[in-house]
N, C-alpha and C. Protein backbone atom coordinates (compact mmCIF):
# COMPACT_ATOMS: atom_id res chain seq x y z
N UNK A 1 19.69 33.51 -43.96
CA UNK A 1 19.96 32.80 -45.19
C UNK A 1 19.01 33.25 -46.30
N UNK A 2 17.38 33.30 -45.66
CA UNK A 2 16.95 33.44 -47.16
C UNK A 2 16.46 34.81 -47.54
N UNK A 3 16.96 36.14 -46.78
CA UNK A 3 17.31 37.45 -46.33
C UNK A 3 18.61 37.58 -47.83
N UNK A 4 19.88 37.26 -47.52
CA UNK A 4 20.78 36.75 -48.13
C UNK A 4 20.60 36.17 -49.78
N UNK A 5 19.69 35.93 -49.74
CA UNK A 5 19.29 35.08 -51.15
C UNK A 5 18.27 36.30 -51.90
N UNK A 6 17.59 36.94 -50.81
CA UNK A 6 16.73 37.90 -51.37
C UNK A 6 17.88 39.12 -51.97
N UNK A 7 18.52 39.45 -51.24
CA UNK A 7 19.65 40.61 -51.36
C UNK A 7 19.94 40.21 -52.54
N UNK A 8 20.91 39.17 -52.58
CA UNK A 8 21.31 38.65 -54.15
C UNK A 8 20.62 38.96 -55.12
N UNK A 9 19.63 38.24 -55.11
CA UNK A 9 18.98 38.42 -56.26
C UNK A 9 18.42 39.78 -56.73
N UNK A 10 18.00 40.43 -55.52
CA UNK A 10 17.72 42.34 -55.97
C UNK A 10 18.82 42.71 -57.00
N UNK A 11 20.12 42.48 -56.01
CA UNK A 11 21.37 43.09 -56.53
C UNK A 11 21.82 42.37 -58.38
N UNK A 12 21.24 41.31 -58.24
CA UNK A 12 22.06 40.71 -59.86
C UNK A 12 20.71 41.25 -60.63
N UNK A 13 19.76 41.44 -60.10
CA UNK A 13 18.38 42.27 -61.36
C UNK A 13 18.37 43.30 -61.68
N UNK A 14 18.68 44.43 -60.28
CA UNK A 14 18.70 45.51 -60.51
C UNK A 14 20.25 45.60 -61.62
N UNK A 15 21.57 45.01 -61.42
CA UNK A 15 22.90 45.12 -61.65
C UNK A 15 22.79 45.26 -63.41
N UNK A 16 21.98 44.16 -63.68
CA UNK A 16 21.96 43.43 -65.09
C UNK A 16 20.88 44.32 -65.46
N UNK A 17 20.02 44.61 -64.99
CA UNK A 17 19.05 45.57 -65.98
C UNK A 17 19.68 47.33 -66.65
N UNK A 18 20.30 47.33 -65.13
CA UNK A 18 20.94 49.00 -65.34
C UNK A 18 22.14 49.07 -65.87
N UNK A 19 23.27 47.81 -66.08
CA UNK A 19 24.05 47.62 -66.63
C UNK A 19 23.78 47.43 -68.64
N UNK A 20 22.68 46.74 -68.59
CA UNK A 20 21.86 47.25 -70.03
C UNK A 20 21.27 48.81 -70.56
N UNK A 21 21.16 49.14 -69.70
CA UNK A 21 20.19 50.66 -70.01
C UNK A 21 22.02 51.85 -70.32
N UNK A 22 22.36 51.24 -69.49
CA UNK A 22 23.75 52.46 -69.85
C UNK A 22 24.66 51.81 -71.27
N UNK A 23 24.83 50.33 -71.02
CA UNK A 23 25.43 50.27 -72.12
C UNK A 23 24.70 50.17 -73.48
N UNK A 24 23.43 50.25 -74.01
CA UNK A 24 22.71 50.56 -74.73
C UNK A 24 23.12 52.35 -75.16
N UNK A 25 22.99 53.28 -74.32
CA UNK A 25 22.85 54.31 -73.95
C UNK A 25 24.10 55.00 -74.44
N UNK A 26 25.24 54.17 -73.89
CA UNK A 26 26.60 54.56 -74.48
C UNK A 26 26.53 53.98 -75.64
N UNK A 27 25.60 53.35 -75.99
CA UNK A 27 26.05 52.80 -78.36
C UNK A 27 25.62 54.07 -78.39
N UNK A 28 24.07 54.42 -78.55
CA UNK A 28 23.33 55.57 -79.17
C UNK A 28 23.95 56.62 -78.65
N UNK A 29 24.38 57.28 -77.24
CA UNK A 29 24.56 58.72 -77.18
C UNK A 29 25.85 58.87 -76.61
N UNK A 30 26.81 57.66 -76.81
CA UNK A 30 27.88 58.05 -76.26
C UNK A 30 28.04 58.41 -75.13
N UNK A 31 29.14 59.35 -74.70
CA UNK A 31 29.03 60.15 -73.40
C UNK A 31 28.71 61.09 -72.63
N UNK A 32 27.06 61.00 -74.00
CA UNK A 32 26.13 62.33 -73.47
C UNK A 32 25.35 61.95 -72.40
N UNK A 33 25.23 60.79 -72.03
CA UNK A 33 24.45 59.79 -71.33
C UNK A 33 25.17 60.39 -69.86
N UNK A 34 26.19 60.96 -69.79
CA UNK A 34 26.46 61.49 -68.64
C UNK A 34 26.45 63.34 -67.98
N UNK A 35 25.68 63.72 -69.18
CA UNK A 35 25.18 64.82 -69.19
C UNK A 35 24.12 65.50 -69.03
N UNK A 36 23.63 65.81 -67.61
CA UNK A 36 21.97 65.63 -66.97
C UNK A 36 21.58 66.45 -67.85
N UNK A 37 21.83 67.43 -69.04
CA UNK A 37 20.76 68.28 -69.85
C UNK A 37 21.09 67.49 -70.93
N UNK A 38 21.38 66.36 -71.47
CA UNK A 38 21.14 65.80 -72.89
C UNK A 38 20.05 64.47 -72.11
N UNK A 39 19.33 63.89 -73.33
CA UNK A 39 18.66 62.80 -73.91
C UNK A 39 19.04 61.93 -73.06
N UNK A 40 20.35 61.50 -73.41
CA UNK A 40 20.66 60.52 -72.95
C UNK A 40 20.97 60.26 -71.36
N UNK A 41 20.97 61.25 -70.99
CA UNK A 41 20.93 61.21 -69.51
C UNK A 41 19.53 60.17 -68.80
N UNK A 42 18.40 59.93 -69.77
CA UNK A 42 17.36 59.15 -69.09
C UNK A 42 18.47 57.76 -69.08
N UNK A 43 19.03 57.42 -70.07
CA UNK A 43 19.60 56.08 -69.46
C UNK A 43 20.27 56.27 -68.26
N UNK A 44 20.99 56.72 -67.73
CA UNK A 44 21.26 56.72 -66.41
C UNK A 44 19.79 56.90 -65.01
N UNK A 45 19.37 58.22 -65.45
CA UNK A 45 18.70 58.47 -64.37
C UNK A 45 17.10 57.73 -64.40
N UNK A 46 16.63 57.24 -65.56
CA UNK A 46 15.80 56.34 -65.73
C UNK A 46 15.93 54.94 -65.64
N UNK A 47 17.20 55.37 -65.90
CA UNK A 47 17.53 52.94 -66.18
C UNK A 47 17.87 52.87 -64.86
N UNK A 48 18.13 53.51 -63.70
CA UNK A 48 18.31 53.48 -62.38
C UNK A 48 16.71 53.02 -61.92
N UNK A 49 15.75 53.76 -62.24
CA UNK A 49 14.76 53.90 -61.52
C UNK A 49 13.92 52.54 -61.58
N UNK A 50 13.85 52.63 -63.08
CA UNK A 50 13.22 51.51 -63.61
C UNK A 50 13.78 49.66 -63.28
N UNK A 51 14.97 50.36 -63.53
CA UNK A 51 15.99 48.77 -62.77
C UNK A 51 15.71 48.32 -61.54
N UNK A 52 15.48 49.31 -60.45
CA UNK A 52 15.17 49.06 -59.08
C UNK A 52 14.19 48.61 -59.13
N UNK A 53 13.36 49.02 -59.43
CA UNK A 53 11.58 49.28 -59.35
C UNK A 53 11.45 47.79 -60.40
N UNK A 54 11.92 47.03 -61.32
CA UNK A 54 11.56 46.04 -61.85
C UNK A 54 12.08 44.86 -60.79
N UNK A 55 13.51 44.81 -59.83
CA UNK A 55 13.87 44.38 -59.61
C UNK A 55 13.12 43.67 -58.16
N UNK A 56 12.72 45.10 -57.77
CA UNK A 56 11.98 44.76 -56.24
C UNK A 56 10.54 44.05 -57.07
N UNK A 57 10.15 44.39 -57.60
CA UNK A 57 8.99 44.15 -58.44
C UNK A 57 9.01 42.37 -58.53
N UNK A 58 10.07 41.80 -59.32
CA UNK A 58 10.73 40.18 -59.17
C UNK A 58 10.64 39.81 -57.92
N UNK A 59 11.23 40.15 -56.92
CA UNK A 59 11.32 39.91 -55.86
C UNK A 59 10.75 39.88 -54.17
N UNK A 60 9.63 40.95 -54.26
CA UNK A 60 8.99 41.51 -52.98
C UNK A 60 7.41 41.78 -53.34
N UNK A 61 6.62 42.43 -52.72
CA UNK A 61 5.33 42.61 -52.75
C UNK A 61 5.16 44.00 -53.88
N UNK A 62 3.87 43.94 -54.34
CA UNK A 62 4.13 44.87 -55.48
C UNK A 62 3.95 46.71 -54.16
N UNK A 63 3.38 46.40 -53.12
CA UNK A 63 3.13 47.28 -52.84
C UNK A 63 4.51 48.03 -51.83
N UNK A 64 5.23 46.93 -51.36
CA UNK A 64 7.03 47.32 -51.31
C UNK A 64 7.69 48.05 -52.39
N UNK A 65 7.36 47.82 -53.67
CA UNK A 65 8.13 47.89 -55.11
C UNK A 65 7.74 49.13 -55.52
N UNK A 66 6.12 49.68 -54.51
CA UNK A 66 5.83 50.79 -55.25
C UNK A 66 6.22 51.83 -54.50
N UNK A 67 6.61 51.97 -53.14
CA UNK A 67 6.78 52.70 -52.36
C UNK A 67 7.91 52.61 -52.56
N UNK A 68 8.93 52.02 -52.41
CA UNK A 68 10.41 53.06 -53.47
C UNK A 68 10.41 53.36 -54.37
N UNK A 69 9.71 52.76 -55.49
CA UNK A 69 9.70 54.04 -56.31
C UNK A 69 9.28 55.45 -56.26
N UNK A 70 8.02 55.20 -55.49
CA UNK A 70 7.90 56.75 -54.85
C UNK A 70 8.80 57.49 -54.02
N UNK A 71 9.43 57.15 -53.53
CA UNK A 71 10.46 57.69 -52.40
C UNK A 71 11.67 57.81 -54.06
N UNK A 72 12.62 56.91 -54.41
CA UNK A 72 13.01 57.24 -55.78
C UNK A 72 13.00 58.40 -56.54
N UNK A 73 11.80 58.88 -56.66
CA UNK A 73 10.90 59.79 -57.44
C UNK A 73 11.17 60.76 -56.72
N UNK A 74 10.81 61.21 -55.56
CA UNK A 74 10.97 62.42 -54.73
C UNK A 74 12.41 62.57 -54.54
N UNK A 75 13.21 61.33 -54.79
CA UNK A 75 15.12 62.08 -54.43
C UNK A 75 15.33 62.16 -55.56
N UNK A 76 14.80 61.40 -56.72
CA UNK A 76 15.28 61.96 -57.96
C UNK A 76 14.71 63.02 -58.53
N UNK A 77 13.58 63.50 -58.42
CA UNK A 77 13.01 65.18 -58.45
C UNK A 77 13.78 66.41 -57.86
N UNK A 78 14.51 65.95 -56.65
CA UNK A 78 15.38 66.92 -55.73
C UNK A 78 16.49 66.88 -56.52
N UNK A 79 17.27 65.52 -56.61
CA UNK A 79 18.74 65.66 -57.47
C UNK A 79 17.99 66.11 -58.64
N UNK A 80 17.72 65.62 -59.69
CA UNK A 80 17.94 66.05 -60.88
C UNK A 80 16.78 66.42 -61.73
N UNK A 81 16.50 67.92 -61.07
CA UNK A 81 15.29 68.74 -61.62
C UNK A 81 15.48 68.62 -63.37
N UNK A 82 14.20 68.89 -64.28
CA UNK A 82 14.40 69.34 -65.39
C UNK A 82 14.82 71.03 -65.49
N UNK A 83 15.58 70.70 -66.58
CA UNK A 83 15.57 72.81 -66.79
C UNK A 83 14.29 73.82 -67.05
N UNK A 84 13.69 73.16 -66.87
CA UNK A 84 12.19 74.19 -67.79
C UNK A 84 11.57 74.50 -66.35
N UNK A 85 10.80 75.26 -66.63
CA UNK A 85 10.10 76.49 -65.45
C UNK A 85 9.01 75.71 -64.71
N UNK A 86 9.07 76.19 -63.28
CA UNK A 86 8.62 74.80 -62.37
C UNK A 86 7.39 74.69 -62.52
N UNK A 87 6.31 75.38 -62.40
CA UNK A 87 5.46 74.38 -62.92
C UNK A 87 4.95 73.81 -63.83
N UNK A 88 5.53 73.55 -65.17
CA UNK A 88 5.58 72.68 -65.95
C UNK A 88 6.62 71.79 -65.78
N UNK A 89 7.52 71.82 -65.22
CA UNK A 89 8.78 71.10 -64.83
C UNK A 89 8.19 70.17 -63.92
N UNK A 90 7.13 70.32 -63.19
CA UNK A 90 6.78 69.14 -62.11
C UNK A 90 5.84 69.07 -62.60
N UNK A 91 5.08 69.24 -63.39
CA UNK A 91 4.01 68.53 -64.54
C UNK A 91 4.56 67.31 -65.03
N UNK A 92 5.80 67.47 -65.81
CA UNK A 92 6.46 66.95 -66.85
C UNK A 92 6.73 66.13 -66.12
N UNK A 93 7.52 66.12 -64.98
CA UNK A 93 8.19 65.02 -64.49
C UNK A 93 6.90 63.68 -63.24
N UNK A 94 6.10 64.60 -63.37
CA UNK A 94 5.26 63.67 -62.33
C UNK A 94 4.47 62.79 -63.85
N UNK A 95 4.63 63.17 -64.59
CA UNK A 95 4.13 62.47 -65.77
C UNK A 95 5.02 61.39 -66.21
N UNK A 96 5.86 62.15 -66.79
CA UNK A 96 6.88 60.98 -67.18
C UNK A 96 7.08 59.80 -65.98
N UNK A 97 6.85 59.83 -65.00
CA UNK A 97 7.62 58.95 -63.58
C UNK A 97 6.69 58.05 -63.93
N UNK A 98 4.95 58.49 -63.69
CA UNK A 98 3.73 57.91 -64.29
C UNK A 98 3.90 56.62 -64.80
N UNK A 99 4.18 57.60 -66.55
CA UNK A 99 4.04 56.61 -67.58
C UNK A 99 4.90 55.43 -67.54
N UNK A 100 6.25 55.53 -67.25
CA UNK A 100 7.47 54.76 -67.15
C UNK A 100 7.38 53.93 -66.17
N UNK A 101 6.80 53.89 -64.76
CA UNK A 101 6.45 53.09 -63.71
C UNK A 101 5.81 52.02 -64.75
N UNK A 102 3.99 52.94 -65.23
CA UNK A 102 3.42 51.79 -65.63
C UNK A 102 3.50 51.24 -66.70
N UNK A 103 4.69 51.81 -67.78
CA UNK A 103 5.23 50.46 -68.48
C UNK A 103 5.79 49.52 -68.21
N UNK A 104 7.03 49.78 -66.86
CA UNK A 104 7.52 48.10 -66.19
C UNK A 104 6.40 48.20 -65.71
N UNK A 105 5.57 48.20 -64.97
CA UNK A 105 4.46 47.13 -64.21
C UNK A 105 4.04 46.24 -65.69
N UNK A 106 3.57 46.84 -66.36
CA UNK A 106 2.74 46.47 -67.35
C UNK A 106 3.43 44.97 -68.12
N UNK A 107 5.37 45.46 -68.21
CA UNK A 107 5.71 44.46 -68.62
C UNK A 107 5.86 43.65 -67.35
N UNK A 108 6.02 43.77 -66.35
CA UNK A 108 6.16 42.72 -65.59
C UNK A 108 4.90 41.98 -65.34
N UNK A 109 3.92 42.41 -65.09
CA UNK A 109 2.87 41.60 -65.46
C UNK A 109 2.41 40.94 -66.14
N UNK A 110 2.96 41.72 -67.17
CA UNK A 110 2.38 40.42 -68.46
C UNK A 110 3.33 40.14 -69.75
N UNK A 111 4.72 39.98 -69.04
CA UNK A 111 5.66 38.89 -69.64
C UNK A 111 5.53 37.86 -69.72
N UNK A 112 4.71 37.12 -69.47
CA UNK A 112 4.19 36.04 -69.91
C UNK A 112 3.86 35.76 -71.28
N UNK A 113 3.55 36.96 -72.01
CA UNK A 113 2.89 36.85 -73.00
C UNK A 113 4.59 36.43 -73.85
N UNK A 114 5.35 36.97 -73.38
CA UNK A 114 6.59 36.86 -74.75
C UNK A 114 7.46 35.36 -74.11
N UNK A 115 6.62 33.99 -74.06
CA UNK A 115 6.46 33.07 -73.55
C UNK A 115 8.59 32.70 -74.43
N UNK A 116 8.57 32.58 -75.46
CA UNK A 116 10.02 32.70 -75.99
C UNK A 116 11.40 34.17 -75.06
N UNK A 117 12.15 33.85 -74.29
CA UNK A 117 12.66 34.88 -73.78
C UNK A 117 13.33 35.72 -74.64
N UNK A 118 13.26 35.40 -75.83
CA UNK A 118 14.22 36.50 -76.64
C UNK A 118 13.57 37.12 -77.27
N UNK A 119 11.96 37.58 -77.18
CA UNK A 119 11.43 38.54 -78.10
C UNK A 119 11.09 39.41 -76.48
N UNK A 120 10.97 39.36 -75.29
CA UNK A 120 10.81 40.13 -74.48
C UNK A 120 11.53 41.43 -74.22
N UNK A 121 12.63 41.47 -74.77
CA UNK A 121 13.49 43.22 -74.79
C UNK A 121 12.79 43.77 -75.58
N UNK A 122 12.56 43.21 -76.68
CA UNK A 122 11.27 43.93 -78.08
C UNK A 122 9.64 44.21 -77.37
N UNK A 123 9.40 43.19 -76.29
CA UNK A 123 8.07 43.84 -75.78
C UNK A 123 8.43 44.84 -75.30
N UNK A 124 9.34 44.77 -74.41
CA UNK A 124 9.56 46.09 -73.22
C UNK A 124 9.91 47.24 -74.01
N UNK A 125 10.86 47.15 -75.42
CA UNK A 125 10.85 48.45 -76.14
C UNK A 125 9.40 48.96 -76.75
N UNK A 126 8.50 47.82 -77.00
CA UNK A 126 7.51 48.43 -77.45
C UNK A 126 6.86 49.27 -76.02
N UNK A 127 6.45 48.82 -74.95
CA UNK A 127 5.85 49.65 -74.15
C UNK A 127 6.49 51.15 -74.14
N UNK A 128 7.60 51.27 -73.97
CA UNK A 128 8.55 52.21 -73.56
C UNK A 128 8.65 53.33 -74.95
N UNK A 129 7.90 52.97 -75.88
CA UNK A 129 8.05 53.46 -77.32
C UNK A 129 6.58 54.37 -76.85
N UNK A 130 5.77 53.46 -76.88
CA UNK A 130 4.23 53.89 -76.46
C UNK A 130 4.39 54.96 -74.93
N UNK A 131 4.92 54.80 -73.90
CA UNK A 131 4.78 55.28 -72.92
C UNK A 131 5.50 57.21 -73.31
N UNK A 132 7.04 56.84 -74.08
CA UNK A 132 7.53 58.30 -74.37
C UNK A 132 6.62 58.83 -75.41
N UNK A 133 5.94 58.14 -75.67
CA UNK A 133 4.73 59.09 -77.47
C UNK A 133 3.59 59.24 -76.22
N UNK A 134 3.15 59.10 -75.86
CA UNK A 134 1.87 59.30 -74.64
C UNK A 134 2.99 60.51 -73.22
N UNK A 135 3.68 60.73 -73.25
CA UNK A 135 4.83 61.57 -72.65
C UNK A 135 4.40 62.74 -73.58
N UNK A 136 4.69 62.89 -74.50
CA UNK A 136 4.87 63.61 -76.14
C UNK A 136 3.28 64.64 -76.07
N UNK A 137 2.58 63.22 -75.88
CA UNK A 137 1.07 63.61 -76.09
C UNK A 137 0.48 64.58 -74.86
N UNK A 138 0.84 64.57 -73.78
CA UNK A 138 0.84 64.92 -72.55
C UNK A 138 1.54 66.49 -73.14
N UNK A 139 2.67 66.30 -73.36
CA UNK A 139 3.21 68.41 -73.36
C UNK A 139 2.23 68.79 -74.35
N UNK A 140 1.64 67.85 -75.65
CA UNK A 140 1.38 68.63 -76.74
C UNK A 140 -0.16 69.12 -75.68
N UNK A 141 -0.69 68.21 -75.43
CA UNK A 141 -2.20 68.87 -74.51
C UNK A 141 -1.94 70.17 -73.48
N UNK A 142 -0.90 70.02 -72.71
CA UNK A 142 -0.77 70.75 -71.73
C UNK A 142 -0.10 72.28 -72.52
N UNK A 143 0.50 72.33 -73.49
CA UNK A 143 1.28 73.14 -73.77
C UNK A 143 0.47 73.78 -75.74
N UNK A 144 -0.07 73.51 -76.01
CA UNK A 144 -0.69 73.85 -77.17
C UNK A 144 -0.01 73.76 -78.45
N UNK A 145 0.83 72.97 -78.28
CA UNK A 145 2.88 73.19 -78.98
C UNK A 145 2.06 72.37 -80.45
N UNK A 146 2.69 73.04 -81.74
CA UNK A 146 2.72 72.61 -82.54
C UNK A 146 3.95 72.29 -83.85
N UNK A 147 4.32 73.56 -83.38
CA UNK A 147 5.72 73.38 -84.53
C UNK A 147 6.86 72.23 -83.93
N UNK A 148 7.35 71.44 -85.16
CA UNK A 148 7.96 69.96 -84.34
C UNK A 148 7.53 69.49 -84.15
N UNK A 149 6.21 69.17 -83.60
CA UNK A 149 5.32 68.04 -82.87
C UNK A 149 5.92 66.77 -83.25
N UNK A 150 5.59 66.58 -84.35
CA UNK A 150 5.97 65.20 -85.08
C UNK A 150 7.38 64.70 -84.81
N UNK A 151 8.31 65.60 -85.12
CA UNK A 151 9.40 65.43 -84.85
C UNK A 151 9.80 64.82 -83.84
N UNK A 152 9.10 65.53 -82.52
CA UNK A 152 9.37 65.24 -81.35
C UNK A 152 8.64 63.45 -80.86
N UNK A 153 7.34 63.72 -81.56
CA UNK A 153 6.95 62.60 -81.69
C UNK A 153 7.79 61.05 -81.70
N UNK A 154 8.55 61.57 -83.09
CA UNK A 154 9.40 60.29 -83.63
C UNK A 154 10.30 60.55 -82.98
N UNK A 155 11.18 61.10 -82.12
CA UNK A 155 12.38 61.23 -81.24
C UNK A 155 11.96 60.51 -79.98
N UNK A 156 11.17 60.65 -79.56
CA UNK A 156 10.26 60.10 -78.52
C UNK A 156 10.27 58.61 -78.46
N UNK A 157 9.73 58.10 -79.69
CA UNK A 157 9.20 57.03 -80.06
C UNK A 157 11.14 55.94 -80.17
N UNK A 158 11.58 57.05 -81.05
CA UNK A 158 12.82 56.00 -81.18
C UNK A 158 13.86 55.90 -79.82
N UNK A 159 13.37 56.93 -78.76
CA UNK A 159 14.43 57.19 -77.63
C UNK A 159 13.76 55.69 -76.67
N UNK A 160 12.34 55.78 -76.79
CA UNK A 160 11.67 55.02 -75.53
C UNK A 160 12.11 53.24 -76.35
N UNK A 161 12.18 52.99 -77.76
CA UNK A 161 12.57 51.76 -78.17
C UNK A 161 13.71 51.40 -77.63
N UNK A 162 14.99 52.59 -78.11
CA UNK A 162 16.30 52.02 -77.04
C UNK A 162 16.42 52.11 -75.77
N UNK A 163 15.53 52.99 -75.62
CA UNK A 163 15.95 52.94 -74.02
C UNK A 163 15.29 51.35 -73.52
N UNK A 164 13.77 51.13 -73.95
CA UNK A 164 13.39 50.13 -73.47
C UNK A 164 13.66 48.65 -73.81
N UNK A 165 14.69 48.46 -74.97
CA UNK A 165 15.58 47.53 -75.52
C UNK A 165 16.61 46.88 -74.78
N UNK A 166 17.29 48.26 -74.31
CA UNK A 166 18.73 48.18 -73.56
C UNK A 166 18.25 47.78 -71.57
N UNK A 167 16.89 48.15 -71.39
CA UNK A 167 16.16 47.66 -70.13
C UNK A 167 15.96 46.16 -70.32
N UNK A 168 15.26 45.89 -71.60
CA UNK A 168 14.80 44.16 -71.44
C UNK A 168 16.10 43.89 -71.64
N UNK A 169 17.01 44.01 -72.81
CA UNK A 169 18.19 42.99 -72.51
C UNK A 169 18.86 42.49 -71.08
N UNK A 170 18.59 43.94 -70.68
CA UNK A 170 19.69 43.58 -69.00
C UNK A 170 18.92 42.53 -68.18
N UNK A 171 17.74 42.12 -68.14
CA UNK A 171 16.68 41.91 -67.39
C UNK A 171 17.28 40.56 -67.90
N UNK A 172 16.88 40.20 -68.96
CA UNK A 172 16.88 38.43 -69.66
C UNK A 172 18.56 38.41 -69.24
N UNK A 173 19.50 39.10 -69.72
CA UNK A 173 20.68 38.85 -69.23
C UNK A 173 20.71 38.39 -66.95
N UNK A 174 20.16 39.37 -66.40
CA UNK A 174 19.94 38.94 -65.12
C UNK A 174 18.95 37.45 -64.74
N UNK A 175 17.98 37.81 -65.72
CA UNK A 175 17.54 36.39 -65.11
C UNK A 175 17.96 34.84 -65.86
N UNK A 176 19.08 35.11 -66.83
CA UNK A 176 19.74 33.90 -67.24
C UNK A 176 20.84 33.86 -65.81
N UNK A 177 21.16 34.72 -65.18
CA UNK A 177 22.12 34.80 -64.52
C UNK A 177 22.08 33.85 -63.40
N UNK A 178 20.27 34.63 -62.69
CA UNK A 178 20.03 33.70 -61.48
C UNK A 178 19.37 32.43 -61.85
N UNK A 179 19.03 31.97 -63.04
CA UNK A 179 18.91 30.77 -63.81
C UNK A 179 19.96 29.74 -63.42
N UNK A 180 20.51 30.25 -63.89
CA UNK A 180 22.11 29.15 -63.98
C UNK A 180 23.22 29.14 -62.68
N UNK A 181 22.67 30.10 -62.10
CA UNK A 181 23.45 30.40 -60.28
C UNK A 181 23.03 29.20 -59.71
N UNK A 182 24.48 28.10 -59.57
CA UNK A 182 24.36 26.73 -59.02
C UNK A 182 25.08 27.15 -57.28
N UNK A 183 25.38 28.23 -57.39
CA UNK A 183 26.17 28.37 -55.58
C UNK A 183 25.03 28.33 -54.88
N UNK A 184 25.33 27.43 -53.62
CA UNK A 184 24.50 27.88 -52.53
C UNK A 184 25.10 29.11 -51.50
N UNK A 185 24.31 29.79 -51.27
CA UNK A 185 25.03 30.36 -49.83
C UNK A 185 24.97 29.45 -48.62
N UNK A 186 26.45 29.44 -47.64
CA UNK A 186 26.22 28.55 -46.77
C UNK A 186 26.22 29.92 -45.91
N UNK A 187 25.82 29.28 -44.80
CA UNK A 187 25.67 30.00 -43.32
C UNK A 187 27.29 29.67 -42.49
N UNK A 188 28.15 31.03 -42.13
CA UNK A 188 29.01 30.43 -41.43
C UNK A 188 28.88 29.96 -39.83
């Protein structure tokens, strides 16, 4: 029974968070969001990761929550390499996994602070704004890159707001969900 109740609830957090990250994903990039070399492909293959990983996070020990994401991380490194030359390609991506982990921890920890539930998609876009500009900051160190910088900067900055917008909505949408979930499960 309370196996059953745990399942549920994974399934309507993870459902409702990643169900936000794509349909966010489809306003801004349309049906590039299904194209592993565009932008928008992080809403899929990020709003997956992050959805799970917030969801077990709600639900289980943080140190359960962290070990799939690591396991996560290693099948999503295998499926869906970046195009750029491998070892900066597993630079990049052991970075980005990084930063993006510890912006949900960060908001899950301390959602508390956005004590009103409707400014919390706006916290989580702010982390997620900060985490892709610290992403940004990471190639510009590793890579000496200057032309664009900025550019990339502010692409960065406005990708990690929606992306991390279309994450909190799904989240407050899931947990109004199991809010108001009056079914019991019975045992047959």
């Amino acid at each position: 029974m309370e196996s059953q109740k745990l399942t549920k609830n994974i399934l309507i957090r993870f459902a409702s968070a990643y169900s936000g990250c794509i349909l966010i994903g489809l306003i801004f990039y349309q049906f590039n969001i299904f194209d592993s070399k565009s932008w928008g492909f992080d809403f899929i293959h990020y709003g997956a990761l992050t959805a799970i990983f917030f969801a077990l996070l709600q639900t289980t020990t943080i140190r359960n929550a962290g070990a799939v994401y690591v396991v996560l991380i290693i099948i999503g490194q295998a499926v869906f390499p970046k195009p750029y030359n491998a070892p900066f390609s597993l630079f990049w991506n052991i970075s980005e996994y990084i930063v993006i982990g510890a912006a949900v921890y960060l908001f899950w920890r301390y959602s508390f602070l956005g004590k009103n539930k409707g400014i919390r998609p706006f916290l989580l876009a702010g982390y997620f704004m900060i985490a892709w500009v610290l992403i940004s900051a990471v190639l510009r160190i590793y890579t000496n890159w200057y032309d664009g910088f900025v550019v990339l900067i502010f692409k960065n900055a406005q990708h990690g707001l929606i992306f991390g917008f279309g994450l909190g909505a799904g989240i407050e949408v899931g947990d109004l969900l199991l809010k108001h979930d009056d079914t019991e499960i019975k045992e047959i």
